[in-house]
C-alpha atoms as a PDB file:
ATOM      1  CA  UNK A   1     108.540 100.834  90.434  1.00  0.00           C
ATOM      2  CA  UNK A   2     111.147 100.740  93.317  1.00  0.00           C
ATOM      3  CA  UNK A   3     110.147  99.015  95.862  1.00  0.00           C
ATOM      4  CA  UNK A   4     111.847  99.190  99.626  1.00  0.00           C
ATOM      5  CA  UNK A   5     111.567  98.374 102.731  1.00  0.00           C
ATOM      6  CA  UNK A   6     112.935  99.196 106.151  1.00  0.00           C
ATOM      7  CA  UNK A   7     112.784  96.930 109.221  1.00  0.00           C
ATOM      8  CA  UNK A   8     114.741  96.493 112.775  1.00  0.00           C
ATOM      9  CA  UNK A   9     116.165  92.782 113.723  1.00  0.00           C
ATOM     10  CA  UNK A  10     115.861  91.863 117.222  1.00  0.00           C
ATOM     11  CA  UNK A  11     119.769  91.835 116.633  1.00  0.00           C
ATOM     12  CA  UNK A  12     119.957  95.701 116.343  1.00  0.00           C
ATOM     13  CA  UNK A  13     122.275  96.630 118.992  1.00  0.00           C
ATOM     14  CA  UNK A  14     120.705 100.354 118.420  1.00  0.00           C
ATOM     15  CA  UNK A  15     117.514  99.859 118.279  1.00  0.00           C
ATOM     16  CA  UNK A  16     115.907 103.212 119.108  1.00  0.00           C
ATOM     17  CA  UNK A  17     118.132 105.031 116.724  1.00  0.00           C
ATOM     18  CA  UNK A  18     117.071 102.973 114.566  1.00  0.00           C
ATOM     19  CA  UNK A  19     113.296 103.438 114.835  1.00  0.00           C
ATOM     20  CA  UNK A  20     114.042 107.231 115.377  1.00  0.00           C
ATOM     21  CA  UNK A  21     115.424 107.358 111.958  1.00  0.00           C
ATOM     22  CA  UNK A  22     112.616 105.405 109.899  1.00  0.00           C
ATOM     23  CA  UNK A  23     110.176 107.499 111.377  1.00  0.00           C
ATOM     24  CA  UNK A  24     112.438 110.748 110.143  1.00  0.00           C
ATOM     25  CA  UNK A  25     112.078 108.846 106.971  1.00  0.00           C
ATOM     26  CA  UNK A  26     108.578 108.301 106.973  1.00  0.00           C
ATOM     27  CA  UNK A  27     107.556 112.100 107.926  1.00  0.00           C
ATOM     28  CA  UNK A  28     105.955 114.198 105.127  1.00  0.00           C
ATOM     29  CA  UNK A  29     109.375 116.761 104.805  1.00  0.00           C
ATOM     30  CA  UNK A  30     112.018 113.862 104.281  1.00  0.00           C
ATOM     31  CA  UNK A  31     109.145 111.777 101.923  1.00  0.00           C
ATOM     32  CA  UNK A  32     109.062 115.221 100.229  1.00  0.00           C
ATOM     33  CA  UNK A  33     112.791 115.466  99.882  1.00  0.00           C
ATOM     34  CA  UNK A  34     113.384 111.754  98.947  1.00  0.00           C
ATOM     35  CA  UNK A  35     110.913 111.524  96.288  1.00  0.00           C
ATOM     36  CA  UNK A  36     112.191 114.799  94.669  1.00  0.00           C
ATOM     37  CA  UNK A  37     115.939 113.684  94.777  1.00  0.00           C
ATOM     38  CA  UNK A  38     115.060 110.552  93.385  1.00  0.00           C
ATOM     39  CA  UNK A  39     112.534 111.370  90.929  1.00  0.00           C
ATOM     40  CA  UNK A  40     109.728 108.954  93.075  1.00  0.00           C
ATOM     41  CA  UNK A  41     105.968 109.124  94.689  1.00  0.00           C
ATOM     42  CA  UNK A  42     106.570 109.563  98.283  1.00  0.00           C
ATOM     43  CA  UNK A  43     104.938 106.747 100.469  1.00  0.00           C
ATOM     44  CA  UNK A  44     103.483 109.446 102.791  1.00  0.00           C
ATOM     45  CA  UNK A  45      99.524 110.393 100.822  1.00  0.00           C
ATOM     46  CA  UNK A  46      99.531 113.804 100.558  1.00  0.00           C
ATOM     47  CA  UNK A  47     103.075 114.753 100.133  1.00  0.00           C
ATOM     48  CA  UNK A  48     103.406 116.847  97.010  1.00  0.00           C
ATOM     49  CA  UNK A  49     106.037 114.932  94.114  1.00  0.00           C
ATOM     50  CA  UNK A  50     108.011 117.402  92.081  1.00  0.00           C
ATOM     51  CA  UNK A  51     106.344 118.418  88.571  1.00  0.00           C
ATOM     52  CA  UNK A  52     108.444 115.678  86.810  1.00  0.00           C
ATOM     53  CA  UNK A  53     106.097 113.160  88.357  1.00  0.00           C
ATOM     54  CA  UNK A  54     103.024 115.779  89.128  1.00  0.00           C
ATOM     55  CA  UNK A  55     102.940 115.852  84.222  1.00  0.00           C
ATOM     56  CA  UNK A  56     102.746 111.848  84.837  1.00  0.00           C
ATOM     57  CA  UNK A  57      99.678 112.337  86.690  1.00  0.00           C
ATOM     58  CA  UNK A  58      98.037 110.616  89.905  1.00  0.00           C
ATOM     59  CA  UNK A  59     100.031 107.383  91.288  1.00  0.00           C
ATOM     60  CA  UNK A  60      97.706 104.383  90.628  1.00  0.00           C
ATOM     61  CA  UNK A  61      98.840 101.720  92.815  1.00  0.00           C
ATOM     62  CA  UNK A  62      98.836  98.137  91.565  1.00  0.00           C
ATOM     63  CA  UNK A  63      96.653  95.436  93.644  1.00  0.00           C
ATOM     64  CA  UNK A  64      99.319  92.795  92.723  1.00  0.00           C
ATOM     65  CA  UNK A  65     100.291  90.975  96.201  1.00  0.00           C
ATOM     66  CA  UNK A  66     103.950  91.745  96.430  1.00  0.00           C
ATOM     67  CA  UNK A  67     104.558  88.024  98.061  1.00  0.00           C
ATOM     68  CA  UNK A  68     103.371  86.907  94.078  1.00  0.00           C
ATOM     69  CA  UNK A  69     106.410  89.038  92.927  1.00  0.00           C
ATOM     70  CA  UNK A  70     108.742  86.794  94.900  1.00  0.00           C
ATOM     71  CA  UNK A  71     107.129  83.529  94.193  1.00  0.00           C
ATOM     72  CA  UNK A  72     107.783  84.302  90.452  1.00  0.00           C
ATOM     73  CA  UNK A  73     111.777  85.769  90.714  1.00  0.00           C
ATOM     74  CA  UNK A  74     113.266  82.330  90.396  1.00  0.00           C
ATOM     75  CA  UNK A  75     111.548  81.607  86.972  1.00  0.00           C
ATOM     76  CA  UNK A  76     111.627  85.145  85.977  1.00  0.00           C
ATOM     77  CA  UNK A  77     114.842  84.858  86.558  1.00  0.00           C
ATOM     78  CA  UNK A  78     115.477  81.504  84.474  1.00  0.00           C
ATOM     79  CA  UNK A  79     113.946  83.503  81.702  1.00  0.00           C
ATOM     80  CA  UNK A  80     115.407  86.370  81.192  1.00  0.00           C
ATOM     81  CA  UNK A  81     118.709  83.990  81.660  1.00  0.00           C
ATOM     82  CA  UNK A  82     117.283  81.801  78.937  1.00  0.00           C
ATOM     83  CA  UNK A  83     116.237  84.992  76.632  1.00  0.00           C
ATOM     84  CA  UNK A  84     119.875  86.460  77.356  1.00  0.00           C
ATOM     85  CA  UNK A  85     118.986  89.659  79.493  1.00  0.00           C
ATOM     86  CA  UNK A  86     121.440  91.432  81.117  1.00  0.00           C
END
């Protein structure tokens, strides 16, 4: 799974552009078009996927805390290092 985020700094010297355009991104026609051009289940519920994903079935989300994931990267990373990944 890919997982993304979008945020604004207090920095952003264009701030309401910016907000104008991740809330273009977050509307069910560009979720629609995202997920199909990149073969993924839009973040919008309710926004059809493409029949690729729709033969996968349902999206079953995982309960795992994504603040876990990046407690574990250093020694996930260590390992794979170790196990010669790359």
């Amino acid at each position: 799974m890919n997982v993304s985020g979008a945020a604004v700094t207090k920095a952003a010297k264009h701030k309401a552009e910016a907000v104008k355009l991740m809330e273009f991104m977050a509307a069910p026609e560009a979720q629609a078009w995202y997920a199909e051009a990149n073969g993924e289940y839009p973040v919008v519920p309710g926004v059809p996927v493409g029949a690729t994903l729709a033969a996968w079935g349902a999206f079953k989300a995982d309960t795992l805390n994504l603040a876990r994931l990046g407690e574990l990267n250093a020694d996930a990373a260590r390992l794979m290092d170790r196990a010669g990944w790359k």
